[in-house]
N, C-alpha and C. Protein backbone atom coordinates (compact mmCIF):
# COMPACT_ATOMS: atom_id res chain seq x y z
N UNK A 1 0.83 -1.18 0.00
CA UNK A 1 0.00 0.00 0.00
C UNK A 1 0.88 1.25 0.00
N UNK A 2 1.33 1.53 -1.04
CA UNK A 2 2.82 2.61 -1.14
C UNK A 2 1.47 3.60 -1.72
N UNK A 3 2.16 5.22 -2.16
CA UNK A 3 1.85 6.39 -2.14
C UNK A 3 0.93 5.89 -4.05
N UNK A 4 1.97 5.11 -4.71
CA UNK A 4 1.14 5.08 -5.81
C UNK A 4 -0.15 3.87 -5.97
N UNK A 5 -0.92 4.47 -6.65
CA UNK A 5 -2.50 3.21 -6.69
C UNK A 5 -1.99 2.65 -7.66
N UNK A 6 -2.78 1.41 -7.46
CA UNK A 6 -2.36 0.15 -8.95
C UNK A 6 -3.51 0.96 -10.17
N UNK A 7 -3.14 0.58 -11.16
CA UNK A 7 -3.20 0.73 -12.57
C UNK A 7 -5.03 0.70 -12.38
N UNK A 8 -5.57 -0.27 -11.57
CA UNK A 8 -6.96 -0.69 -11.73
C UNK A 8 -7.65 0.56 -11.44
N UNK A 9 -7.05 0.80 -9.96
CA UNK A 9 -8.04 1.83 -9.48
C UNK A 9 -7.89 3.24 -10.22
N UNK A 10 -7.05 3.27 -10.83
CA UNK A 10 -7.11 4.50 -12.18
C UNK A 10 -7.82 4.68 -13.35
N UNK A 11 -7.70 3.63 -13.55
CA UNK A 11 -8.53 3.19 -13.95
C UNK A 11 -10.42 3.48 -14.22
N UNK A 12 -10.38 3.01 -13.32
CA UNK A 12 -11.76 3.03 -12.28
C UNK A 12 -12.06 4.49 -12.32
N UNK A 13 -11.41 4.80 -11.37
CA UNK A 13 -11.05 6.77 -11.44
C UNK A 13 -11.85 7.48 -12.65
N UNK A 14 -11.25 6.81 -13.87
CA UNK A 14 -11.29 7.51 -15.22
C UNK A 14 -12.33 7.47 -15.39
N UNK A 15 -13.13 6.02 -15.30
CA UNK A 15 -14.34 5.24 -16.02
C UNK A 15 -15.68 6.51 -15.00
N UNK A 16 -15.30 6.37 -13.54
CA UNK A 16 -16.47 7.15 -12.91
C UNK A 16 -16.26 8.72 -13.41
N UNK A 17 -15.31 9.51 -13.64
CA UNK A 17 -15.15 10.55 -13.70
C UNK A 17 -15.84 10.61 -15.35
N UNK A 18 -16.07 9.60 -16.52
CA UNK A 18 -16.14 9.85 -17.41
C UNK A 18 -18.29 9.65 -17.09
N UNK A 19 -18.40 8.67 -16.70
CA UNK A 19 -19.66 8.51 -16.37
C UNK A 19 -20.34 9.69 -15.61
N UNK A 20 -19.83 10.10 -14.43
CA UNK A 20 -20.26 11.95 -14.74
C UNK A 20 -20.40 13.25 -15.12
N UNK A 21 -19.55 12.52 -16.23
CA UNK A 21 -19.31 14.20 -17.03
C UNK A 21 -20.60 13.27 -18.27
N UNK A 22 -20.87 12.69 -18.85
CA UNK A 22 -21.69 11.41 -19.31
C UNK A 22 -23.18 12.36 -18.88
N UNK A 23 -23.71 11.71 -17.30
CA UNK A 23 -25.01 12.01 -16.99
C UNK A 23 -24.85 13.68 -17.12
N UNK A 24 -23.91 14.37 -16.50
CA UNK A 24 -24.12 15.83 -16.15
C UNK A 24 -24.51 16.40 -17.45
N UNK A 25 -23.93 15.64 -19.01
CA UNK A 25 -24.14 16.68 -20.20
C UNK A 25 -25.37 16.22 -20.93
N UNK A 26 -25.95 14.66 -19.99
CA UNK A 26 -27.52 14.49 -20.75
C UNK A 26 -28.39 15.07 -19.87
N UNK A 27 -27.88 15.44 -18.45
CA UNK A 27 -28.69 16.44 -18.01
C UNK A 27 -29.38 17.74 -18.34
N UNK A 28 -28.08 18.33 -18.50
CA UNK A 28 -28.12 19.84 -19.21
C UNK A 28 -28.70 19.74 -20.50
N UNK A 29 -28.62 18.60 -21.56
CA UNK A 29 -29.09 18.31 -22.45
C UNK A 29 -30.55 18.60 -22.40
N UNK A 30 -31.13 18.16 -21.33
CA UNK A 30 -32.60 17.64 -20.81
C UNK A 30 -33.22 18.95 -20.49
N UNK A 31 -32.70 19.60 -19.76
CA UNK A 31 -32.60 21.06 -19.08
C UNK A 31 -33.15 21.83 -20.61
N UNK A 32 -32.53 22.06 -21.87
CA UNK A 32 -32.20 23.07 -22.43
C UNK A 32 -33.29 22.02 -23.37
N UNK A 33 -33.59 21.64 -23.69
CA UNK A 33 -34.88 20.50 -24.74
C UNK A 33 -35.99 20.85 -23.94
N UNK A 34 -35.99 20.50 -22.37
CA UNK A 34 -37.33 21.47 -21.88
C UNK A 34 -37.82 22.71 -21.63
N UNK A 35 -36.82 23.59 -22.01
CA UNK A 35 -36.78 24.75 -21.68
C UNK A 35 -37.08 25.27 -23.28
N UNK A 36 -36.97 24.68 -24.52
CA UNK A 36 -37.04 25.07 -25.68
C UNK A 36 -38.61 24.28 -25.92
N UNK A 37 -39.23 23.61 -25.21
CA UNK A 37 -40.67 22.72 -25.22
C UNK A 37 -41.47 23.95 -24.56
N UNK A 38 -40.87 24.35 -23.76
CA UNK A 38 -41.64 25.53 -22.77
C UNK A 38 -41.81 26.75 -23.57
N UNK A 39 -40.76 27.26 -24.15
CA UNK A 39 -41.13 27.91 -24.67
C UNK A 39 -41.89 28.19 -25.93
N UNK A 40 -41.88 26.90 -26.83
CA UNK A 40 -42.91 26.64 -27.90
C UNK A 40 -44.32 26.91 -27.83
N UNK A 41 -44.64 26.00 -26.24
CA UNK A 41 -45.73 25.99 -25.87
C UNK A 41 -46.54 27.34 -25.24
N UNK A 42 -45.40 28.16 -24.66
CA UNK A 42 -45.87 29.75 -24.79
C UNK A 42 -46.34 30.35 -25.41
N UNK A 43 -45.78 30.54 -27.04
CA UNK A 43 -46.04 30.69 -28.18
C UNK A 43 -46.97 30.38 -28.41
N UNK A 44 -47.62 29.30 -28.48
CA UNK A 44 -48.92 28.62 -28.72
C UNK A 44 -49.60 28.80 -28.16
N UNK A 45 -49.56 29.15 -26.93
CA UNK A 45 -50.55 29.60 -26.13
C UNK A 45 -50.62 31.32 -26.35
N UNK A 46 -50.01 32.41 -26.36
CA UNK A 46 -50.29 33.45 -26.78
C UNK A 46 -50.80 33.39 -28.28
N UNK A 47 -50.38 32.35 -29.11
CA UNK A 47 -51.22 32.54 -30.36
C UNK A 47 -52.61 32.63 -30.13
N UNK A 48 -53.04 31.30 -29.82
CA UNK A 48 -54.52 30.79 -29.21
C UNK A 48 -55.16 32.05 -28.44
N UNK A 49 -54.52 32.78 -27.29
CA UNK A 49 -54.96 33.66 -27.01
C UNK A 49 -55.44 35.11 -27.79
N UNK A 50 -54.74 34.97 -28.17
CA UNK A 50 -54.72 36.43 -29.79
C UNK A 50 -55.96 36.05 -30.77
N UNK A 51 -56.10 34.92 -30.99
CA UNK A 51 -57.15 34.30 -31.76
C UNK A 51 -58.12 34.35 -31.05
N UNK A 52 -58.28 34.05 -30.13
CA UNK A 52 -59.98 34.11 -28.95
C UNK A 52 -60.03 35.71 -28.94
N UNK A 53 -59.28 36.46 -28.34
CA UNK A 53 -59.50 37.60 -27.92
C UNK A 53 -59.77 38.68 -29.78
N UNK A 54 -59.03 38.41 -30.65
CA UNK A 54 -59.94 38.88 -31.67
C UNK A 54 -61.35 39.51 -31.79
N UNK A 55 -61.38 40.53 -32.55
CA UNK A 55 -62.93 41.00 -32.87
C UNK A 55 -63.05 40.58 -33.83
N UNK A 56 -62.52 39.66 -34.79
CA UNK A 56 -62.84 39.38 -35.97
C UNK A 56 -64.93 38.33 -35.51
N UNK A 57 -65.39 38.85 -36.42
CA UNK A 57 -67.02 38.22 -36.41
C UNK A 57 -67.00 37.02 -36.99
């Protein structure tokens, strides 16, 4: 058990450090796809609104 780790646990190291950079960028992914859904649906909804509120006969 000296100052350097065996090869495995570096391994290892890499694999988890890669697996959270992994979830964190399908997160943000997720984040910025709902946030572009949200705002569609704004849109659509002030359309719809513009259309009801019309005086057209």
């Amino acid at each position: 058990m000296g100052a350097c780790s065996a090869p495995d646990e570096d391994a290892r190291r890499g694999q988890v450090f890669i697996e959270y950079l992994i979830v964190t960028c399908v997160l943000i992914l997720v984040v910025v796809m709902m946030s572009f859904l949200l705002y569609a649906l704004k849109q659509n909804g002030n359309r719809v609104l513009d259309l009801v509120a019309s005086e057209y006969p």
